[in-house]
N, C-alpha and C. Protein backbone atom coordinates (compact mmCIF):
# COMPACT_ATOMS: atom_id res chain seq x y z
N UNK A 1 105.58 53.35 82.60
CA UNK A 1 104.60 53.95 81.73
C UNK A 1 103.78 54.97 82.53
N UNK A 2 103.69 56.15 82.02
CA UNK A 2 102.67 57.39 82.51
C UNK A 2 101.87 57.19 81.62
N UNK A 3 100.49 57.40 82.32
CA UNK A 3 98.94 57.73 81.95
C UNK A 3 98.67 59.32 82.40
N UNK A 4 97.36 59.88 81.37
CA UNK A 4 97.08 60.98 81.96
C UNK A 4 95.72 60.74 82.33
N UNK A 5 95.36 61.78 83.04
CA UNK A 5 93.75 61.69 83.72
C UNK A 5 93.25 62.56 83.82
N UNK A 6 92.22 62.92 83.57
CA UNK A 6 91.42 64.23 83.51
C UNK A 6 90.64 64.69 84.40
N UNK A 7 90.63 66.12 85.44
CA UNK A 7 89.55 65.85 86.69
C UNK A 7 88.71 67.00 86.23
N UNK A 8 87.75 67.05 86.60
CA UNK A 8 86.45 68.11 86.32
C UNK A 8 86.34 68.91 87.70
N UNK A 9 86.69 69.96 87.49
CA UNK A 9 86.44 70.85 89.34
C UNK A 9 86.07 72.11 88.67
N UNK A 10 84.99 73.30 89.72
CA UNK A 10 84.93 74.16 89.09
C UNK A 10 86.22 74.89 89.04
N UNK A 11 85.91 76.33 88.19
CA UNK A 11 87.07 76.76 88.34
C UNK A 11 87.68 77.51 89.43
N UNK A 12 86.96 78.07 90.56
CA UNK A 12 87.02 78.66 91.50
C UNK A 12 88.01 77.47 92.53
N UNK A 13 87.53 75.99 92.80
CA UNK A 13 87.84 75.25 93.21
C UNK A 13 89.61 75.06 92.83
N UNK A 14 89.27 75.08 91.89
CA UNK A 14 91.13 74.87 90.94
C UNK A 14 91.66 76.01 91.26
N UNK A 15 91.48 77.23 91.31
CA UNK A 15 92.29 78.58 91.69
C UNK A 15 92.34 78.66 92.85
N UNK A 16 91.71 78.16 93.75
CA UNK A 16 91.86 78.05 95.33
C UNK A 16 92.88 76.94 95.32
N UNK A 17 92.66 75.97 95.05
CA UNK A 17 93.51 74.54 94.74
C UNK A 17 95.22 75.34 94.57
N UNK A 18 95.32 75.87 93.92
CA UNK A 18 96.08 76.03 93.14
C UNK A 18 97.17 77.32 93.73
N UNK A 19 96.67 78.04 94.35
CA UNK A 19 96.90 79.00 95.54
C UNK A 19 97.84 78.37 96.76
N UNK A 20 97.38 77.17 97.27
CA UNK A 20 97.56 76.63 98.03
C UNK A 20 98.84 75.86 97.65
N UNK A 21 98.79 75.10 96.66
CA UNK A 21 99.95 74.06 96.07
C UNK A 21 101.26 75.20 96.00
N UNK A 22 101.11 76.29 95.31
CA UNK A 22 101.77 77.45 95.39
C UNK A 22 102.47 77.94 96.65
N UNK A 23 101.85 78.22 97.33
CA UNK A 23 102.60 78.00 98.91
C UNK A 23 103.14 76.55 99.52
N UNK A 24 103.06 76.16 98.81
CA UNK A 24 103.64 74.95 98.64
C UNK A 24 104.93 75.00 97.96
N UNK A 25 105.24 75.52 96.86
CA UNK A 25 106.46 75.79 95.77
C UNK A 25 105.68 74.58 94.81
N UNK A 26 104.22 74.17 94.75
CA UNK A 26 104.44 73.11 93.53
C UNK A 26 103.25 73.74 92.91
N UNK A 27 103.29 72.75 91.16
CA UNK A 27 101.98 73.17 90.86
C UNK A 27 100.76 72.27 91.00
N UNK A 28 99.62 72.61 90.36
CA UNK A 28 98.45 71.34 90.95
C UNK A 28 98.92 70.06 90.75
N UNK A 29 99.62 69.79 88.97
CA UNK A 29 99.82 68.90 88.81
C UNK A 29 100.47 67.70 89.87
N UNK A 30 101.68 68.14 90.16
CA UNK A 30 102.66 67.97 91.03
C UNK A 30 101.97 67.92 92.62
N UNK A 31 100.99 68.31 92.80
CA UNK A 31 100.34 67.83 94.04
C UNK A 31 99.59 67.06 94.06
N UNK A 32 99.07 66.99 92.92
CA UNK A 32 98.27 65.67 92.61
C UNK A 32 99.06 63.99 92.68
N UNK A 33 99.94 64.37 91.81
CA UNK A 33 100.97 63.24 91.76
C UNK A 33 101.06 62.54 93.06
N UNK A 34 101.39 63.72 94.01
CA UNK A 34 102.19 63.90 95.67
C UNK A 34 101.20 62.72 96.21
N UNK A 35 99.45 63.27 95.75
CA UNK A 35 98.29 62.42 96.69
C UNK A 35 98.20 61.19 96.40
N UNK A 36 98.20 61.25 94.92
CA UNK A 36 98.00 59.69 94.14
C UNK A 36 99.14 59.10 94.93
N UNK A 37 100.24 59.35 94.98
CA UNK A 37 101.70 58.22 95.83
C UNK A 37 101.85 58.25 96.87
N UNK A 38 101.16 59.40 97.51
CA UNK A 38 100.59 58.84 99.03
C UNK A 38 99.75 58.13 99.47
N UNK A 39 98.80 57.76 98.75
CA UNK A 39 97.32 57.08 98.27
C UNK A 39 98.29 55.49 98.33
N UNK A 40 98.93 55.49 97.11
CA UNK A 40 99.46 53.75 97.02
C UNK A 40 100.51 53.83 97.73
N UNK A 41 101.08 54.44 98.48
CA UNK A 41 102.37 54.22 99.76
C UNK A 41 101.54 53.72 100.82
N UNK A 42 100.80 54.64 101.22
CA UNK A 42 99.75 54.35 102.41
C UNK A 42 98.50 53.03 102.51
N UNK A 43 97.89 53.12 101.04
CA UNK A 43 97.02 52.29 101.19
C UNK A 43 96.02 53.15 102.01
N UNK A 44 95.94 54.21 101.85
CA UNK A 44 94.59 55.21 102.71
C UNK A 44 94.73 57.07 102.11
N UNK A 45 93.62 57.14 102.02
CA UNK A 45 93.17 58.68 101.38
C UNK A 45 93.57 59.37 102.47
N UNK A 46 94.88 59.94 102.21
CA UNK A 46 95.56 61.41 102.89
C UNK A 46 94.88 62.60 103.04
N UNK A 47 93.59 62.60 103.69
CA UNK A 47 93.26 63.77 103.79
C UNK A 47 92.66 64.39 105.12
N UNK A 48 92.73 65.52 105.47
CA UNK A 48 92.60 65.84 106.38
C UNK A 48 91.37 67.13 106.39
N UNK A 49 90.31 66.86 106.95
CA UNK A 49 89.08 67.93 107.14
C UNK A 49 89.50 69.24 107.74
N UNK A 50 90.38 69.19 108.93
CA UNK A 50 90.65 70.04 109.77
C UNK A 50 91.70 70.95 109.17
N UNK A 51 91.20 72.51 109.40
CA UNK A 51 91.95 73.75 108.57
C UNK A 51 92.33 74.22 109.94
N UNK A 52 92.76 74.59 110.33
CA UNK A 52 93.57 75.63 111.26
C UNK A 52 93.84 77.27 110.35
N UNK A 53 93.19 77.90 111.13
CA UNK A 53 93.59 79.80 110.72
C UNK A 53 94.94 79.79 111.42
N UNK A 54 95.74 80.75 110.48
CA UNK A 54 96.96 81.38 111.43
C UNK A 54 96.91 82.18 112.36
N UNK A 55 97.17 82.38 113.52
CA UNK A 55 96.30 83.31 114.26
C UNK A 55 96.82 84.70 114.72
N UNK A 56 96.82 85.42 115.09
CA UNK A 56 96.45 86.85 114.74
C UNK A 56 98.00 87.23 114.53
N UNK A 57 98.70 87.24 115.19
CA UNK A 57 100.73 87.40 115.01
C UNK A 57 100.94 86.66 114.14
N UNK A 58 101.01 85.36 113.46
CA UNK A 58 101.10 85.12 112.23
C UNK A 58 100.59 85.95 110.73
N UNK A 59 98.91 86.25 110.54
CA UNK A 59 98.41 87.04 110.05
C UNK A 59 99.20 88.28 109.96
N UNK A 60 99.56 89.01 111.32
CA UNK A 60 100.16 90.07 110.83
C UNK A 60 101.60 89.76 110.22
N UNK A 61 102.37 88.93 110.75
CA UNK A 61 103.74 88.99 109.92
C UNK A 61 103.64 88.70 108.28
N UNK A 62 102.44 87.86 108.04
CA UNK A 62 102.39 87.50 106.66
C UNK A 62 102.00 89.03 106.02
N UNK A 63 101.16 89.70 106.53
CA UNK A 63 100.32 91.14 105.69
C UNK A 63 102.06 91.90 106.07
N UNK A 64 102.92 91.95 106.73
CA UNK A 64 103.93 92.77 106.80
C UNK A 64 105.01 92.37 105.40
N UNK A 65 105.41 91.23 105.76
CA UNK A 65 105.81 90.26 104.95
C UNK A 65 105.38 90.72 103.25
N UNK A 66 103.76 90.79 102.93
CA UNK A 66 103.13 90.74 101.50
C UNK A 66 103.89 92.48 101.47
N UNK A 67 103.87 93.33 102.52
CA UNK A 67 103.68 94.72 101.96
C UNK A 67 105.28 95.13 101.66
N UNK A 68 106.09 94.32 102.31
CA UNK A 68 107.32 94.57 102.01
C UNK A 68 107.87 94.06 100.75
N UNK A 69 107.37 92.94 100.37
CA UNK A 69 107.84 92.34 99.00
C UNK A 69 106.68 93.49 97.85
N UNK A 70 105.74 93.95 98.04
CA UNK A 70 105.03 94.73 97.44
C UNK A 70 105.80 96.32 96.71
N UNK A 71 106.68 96.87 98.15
CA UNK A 71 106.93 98.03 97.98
C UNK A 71 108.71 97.42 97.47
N UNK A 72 108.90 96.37 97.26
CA UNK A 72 110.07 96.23 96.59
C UNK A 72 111.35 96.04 97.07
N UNK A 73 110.83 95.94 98.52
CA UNK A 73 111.90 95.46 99.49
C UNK A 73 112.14 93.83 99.68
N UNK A 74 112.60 93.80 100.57
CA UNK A 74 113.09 91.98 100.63
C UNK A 74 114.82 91.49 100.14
N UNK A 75 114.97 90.61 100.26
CA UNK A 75 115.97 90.10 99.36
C UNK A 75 116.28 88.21 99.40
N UNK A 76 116.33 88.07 98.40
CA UNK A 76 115.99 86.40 98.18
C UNK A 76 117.63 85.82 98.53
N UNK A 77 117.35 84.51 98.90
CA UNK A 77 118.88 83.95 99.04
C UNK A 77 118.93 82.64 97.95
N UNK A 78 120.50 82.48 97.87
CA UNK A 78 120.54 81.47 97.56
C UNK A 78 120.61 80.07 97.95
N UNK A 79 120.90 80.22 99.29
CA UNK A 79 121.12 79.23 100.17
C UNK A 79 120.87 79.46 101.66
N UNK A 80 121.04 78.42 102.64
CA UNK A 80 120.56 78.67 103.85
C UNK A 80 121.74 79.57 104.35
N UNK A 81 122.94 79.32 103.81
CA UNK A 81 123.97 79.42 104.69
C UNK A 81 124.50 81.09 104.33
N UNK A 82 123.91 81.61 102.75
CA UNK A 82 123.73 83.08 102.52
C UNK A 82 122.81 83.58 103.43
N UNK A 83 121.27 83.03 104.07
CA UNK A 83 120.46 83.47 104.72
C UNK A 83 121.32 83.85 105.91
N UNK A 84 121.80 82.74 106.43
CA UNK A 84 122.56 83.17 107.94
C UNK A 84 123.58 83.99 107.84
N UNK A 85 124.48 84.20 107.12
CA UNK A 85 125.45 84.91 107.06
C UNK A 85 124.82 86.37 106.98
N UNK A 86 123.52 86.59 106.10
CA UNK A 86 122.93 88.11 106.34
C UNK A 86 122.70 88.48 107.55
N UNK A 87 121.86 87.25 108.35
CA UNK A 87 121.27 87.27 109.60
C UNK A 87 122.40 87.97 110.50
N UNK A 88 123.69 87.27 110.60
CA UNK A 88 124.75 87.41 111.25
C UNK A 88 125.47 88.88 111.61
N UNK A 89 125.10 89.55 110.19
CA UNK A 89 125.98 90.69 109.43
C UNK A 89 125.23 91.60 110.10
């Protein structure tokens, strides 16, 4: 049996929230789920205070990274083994 539950956050909180789960590949919902069954696997609140920045060579590959998928470049795979075979080529 599924229950639903309702949480109250502002909305700024939820679009940051939500940003994040995204780089993730999930949505809030689905990360929520993730905490609640880590919560009763563990028997302890999964959370962690400590943020780490990416630091400055990361930062830039990601802003290189955003400007290339921006201007329409890139190309997506379907698999790891299409990834390597480009790599290869």
């Amino acid at each position: 049996m599924t229950v639903s539950y309702a949480v109250r956050v502002d909305e700024a909180t939820r679009d940051r929230a939500a940003e994040v789960a995204r780089n993730y590949g999930l949505d809030l919902a689905t990360a929520t789920r993730a905490f609640w069954t880590q919560m009763a696997r563990t028997g302890s609140i999964p959370l962690s205070f400590n943020y780490e920045e990416p630091n400055e060579a990361s930062l830039e590959a990601i802003r290189e990274a955003e400007e290339i998928f921006a201007n329409g470049g890139g190309r997506r795979f379907e698999s790891v083994d299409e990834l390597v075979e480009a790599l290869e080529a």
